[in-house]
C-alpha atoms as a PDB file:
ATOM      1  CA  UNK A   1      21.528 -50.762 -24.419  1.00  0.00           C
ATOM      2  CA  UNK A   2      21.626 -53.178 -21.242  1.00  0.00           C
ATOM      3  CA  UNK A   3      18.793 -53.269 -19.277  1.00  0.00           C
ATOM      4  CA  UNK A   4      17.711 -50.520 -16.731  1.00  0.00           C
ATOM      5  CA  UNK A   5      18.717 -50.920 -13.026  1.00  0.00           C
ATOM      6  CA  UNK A   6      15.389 -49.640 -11.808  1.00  0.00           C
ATOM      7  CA  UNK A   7      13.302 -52.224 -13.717  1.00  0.00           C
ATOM      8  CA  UNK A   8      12.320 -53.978 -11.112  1.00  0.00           C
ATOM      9  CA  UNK A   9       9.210 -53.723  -8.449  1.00  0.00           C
ATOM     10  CA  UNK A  10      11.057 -52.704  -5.562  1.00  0.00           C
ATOM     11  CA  UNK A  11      13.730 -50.115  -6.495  1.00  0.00           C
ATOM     12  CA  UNK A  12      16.820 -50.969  -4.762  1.00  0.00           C
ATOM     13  CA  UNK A  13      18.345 -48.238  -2.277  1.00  0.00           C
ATOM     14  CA  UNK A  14      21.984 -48.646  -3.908  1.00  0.00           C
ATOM     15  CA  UNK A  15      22.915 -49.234  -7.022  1.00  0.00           C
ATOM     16  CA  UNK A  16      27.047 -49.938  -8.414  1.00  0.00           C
ATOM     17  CA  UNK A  17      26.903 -48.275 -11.573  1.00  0.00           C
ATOM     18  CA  UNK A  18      30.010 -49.346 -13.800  1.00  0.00           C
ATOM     19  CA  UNK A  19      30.266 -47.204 -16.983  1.00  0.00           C
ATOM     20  CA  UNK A  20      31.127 -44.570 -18.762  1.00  0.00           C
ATOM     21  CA  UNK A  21      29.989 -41.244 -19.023  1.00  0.00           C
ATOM     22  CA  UNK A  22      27.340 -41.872 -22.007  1.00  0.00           C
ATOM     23  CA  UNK A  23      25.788 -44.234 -20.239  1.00  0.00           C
ATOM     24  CA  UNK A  24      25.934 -42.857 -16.907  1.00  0.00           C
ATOM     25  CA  UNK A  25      23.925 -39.627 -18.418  1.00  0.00           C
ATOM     26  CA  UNK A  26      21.323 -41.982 -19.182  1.00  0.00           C
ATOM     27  CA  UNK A  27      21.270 -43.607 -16.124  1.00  0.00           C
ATOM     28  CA  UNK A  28      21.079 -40.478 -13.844  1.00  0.00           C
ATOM     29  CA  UNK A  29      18.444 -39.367 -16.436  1.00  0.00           C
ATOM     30  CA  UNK A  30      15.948 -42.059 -15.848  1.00  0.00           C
ATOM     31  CA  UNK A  31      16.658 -42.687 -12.771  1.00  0.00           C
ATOM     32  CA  UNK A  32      15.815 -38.590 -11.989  1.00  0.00           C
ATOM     33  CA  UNK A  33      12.165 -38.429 -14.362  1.00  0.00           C
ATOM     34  CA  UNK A  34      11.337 -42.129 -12.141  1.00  0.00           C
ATOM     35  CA  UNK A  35      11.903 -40.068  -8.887  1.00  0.00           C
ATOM     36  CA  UNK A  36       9.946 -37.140 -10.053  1.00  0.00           C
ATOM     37  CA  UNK A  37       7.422 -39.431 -12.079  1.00  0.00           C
ATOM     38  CA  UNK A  38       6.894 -41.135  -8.373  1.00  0.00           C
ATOM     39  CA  UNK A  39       6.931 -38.074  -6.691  1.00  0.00           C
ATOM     40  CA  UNK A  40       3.476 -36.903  -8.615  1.00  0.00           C
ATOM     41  CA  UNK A  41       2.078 -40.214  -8.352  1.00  0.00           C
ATOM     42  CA  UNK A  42      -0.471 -41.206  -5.125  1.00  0.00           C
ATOM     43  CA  UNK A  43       0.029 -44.029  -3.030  1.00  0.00           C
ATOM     44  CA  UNK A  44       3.538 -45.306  -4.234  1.00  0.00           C
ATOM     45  CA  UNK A  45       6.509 -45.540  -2.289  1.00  0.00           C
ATOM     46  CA  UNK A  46       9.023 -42.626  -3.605  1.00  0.00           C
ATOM     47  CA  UNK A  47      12.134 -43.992  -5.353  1.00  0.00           C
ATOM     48  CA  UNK A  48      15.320 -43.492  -2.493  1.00  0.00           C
ATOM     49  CA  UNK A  49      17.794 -45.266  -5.014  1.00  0.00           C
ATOM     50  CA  UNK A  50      21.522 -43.914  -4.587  1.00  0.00           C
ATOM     51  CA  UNK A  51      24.292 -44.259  -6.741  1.00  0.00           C
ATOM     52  CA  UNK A  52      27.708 -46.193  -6.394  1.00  0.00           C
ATOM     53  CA  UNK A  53      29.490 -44.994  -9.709  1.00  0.00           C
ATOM     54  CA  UNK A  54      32.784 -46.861 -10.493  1.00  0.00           C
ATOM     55  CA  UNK A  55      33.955 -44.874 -14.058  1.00  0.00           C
ATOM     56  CA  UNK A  56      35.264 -46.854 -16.932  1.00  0.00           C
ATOM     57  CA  UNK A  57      38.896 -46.089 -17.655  1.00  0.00           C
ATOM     58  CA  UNK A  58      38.137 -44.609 -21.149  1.00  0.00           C
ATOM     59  CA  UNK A  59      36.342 -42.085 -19.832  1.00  0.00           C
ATOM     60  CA  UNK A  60      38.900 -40.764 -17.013  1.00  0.00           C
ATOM     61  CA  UNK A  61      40.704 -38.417 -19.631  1.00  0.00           C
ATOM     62  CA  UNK A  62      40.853 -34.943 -19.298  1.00  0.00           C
ATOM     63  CA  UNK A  63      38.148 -34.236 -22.210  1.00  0.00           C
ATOM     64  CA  UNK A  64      35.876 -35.788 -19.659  1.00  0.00           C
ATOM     65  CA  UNK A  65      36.287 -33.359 -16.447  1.00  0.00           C
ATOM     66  CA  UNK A  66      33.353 -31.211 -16.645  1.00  0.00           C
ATOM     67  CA  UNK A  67      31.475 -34.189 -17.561  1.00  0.00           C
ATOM     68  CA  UNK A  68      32.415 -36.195 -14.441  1.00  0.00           C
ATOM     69  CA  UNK A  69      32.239 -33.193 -12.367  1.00  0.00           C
ATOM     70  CA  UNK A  70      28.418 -33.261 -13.614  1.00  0.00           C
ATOM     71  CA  UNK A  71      27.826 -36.478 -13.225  1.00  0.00           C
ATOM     72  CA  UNK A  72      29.798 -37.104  -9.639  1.00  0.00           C
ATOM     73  CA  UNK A  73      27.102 -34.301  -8.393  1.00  0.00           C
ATOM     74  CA  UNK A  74      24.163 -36.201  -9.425  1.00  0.00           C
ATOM     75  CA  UNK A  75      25.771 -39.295  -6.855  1.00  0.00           C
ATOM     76  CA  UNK A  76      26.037 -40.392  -3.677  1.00  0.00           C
ATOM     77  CA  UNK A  77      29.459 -41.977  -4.067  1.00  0.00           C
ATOM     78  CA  UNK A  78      31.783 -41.178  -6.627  1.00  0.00           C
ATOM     79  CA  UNK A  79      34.829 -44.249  -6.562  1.00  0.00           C
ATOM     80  CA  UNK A  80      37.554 -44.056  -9.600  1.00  0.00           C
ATOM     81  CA  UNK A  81      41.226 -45.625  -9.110  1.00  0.00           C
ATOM     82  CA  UNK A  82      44.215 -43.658  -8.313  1.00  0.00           C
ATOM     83  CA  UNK A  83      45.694 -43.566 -12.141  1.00  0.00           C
ATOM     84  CA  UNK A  84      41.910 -42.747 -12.993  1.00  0.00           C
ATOM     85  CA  UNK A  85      41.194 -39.886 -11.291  1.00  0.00           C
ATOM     86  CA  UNK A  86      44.769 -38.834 -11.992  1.00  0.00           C
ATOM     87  CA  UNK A  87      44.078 -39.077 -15.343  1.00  0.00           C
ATOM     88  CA  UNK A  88      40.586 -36.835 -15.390  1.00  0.00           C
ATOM     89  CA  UNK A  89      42.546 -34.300 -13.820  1.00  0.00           C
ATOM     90  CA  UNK A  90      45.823 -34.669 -15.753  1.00  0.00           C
ATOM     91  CA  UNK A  91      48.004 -34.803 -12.625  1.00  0.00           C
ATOM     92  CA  UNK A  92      50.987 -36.782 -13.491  1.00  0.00           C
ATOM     93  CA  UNK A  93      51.062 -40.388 -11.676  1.00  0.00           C
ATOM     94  CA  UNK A  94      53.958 -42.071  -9.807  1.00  0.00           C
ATOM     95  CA  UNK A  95      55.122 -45.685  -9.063  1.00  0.00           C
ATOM     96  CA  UNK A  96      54.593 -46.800  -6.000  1.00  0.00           C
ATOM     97  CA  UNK A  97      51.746 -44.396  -5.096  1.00  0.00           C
ATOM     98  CA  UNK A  98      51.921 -42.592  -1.632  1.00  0.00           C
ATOM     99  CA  UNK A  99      49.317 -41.775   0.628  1.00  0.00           C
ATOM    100  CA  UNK A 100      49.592 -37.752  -0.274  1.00  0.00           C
ATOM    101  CA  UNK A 101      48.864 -38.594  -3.843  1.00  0.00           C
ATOM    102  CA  UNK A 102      45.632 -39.962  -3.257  1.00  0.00           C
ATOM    103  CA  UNK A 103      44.525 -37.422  -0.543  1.00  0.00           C
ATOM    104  CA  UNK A 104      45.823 -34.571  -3.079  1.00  0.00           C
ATOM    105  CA  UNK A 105      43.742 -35.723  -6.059  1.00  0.00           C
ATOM    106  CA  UNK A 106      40.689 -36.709  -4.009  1.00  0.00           C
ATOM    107  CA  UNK A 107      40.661 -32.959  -2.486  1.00  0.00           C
ATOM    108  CA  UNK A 108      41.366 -31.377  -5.814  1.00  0.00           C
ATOM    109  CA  UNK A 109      38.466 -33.237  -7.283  1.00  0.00           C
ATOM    110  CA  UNK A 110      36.434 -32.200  -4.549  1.00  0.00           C
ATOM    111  CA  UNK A 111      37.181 -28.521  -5.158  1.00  0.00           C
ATOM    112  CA  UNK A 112      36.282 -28.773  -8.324  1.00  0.00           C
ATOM    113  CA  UNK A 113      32.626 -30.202  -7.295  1.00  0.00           C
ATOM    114  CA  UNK A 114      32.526 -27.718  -4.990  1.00  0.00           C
ATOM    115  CA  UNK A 115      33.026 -24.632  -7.596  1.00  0.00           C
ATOM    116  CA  UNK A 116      30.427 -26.115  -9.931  1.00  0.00           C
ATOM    117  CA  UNK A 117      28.344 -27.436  -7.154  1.00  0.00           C
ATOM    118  CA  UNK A 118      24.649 -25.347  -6.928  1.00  0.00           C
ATOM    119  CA  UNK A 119      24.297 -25.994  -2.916  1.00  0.00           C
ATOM    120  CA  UNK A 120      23.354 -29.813  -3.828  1.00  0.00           C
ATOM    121  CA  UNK A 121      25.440 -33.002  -1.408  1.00  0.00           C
ATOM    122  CA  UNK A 122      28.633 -33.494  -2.845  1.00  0.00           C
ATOM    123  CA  UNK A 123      29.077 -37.559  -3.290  1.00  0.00           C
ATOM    124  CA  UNK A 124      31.591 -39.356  -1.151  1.00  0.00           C
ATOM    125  CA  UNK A 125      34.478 -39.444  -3.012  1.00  0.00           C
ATOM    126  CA  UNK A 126      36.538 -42.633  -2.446  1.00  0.00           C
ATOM    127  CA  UNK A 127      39.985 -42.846  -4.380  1.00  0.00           C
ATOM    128  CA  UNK A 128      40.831 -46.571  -4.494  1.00  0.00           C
ATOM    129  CA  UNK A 129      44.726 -46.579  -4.539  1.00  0.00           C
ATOM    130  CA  UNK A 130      45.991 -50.982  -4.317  1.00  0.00           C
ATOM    131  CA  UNK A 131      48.440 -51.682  -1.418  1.00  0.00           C
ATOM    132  CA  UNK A 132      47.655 -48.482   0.291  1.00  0.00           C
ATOM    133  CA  UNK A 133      43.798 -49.504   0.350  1.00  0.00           C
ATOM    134  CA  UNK A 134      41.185 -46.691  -0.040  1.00  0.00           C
ATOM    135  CA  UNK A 135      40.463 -43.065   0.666  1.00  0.00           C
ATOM    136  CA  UNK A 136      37.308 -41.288   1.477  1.00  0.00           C
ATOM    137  CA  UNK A 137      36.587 -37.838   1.442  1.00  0.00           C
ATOM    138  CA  UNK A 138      33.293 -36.702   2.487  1.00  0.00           C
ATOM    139  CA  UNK A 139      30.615 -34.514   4.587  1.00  0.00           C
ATOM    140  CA  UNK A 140      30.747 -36.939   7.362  1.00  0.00           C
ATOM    141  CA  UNK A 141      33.933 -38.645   7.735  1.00  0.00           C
ATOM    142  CA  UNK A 142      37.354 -38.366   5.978  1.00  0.00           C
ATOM    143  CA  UNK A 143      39.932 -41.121   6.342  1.00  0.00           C
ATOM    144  CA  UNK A 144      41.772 -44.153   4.994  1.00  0.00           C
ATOM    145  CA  UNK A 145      40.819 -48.205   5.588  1.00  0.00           C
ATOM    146  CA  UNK A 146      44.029 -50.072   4.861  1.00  0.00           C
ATOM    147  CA  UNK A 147      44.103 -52.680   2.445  1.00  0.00           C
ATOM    148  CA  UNK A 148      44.380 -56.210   4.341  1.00  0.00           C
ATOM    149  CA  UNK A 149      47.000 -58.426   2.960  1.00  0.00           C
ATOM    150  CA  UNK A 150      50.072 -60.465   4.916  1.00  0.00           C
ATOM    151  CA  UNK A 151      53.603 -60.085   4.251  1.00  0.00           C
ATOM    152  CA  UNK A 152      53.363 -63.992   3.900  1.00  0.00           C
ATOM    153  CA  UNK A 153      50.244 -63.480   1.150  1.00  0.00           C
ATOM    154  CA  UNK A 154      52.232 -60.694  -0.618  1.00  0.00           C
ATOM    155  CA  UNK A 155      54.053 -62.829  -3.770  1.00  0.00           C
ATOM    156  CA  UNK A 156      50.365 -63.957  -4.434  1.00  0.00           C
ATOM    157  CA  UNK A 157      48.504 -60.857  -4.761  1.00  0.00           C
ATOM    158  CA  UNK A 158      47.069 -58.911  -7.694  1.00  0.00           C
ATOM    159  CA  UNK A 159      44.536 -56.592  -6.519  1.00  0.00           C
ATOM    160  CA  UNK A 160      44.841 -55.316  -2.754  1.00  0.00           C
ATOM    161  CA  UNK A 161      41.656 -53.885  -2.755  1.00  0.00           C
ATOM    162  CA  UNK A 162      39.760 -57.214  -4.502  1.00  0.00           C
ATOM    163  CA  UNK A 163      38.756 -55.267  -7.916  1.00  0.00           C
ATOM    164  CA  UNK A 164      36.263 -52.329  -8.102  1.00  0.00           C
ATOM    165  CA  UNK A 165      33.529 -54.582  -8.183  1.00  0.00           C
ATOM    166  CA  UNK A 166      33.396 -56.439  -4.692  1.00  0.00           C
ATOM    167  CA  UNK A 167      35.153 -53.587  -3.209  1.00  0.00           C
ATOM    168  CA  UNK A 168      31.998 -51.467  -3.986  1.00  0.00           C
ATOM    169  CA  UNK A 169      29.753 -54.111  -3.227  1.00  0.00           C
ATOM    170  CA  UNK A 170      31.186 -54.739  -0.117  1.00  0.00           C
ATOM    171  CA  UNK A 171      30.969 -51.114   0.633  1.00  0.00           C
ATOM    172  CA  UNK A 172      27.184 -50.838  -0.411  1.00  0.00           C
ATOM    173  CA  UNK A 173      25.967 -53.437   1.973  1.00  0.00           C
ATOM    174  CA  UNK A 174      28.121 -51.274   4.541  1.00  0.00           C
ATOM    175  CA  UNK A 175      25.864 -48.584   3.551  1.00  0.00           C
ATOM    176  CA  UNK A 176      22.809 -50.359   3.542  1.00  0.00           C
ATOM    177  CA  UNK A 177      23.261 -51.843   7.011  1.00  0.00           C
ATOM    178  CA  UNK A 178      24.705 -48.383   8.305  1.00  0.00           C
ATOM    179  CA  UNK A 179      21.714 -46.630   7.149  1.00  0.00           C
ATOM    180  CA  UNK A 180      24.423 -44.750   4.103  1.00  0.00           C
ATOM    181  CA  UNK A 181      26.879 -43.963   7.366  1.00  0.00           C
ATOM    182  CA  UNK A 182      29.700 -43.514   4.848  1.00  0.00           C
ATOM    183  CA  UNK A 183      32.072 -43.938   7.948  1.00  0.00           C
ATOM    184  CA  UNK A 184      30.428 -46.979   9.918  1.00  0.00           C
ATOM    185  CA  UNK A 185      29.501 -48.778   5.547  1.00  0.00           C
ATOM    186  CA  UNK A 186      33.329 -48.420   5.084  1.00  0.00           C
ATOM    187  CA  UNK A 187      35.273 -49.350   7.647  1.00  0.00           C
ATOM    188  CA  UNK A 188      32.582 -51.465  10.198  1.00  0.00           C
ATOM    189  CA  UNK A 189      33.211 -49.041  13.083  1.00  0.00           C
ATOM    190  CA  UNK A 190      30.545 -46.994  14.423  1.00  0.00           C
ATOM    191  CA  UNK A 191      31.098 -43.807  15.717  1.00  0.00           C
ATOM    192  CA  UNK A 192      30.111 -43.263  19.780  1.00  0.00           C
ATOM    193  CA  UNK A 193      31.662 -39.518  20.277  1.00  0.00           C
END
């Protein structure tokens, strides 16, 4: 089993988890009993660790749903691909993707939270989706940030969105210069209204 993420003397305030479900039980587990465990203890700093989970595409089948639903709870950011969270929810995907695809499967995975959901925060859930860029759907701000590419750049590019992995990193030092502003950690913009 790899290491744990909160073996370390300062616990960090986010964590990118990228797994599967297994694993992610474990980690949400420990990371739960070290809260608690810190809670009962005198003179230690609690444990304010959130989690960034990115899902593994072998667990975004349909066998999984009640699963992720559990899991996705026990977050503060939930962030699958388009095809992925298609796939968990076995709604049929289409090439090109449009914006309405995203925003459908992002809301209809949010319902679902929200059924099962015992009056705990529901996670941001951000749908990455390539050339369209990235969705958010959440308590405090709902919207899209574009994915930046040129027309001139356009032959050369792979992955709009840079991969999973610096996309959510980006977005995590967002968060933890925003102070977890979901809105303001995403996109850079604060909002004055």
């Amino acid at each position: 089993m790899p290491p744990s993420p909160f073996a370390t003397p300062v616990s960090p305030e986010w964590i990118h988890v990228v797994c599967g479900v297994p694993r992610m039980f474990d980690i949400v587990d420990e990371l739960e009993l070290l809260k608690k465990q810190r809670h009962s203890s005198t003179g230690l700093s609690p444990i304010k660790s959130r989690l960034v989970w990115e899902p593994l595409p072998f667990s975004c089948i349909p066998e999984e749903l009640n699963s992720m639903i559990s899991l996705s709870s026990r977050t503060a950011v939930f962030s699958p691909n388009l095809l992925e969270v298609q796939s968990i929810l076995s709604i049929p995907h289409y090439s090109p993707p449009i914006h309405s695809h995203v925003e459908i499967a992002a809301r209809q995975f949010q319902t679902l939270l929200l059924n099962r959901s015992s009056g705990s925060q529901l996670p941001a859930i951000i749908v990455r989706a390539g050339e369209l860029g990235a969705y958010t759907l959440s308590s405090s701000w709902t919207g899209w940030v574009p994915a930046f590419w040129t027309k001139a750049d356009q032959s050369r590019i792979v992955d709009v969105t840079g991969g999973g992995n610096s996309f959510l990193g980006g977005l995590m030092a967002g968060l933890l210069i925003s102070d977890g502003d979901i809105r303001t950690g995403k996109t850079g913009l604060k909002d004055h209204s």
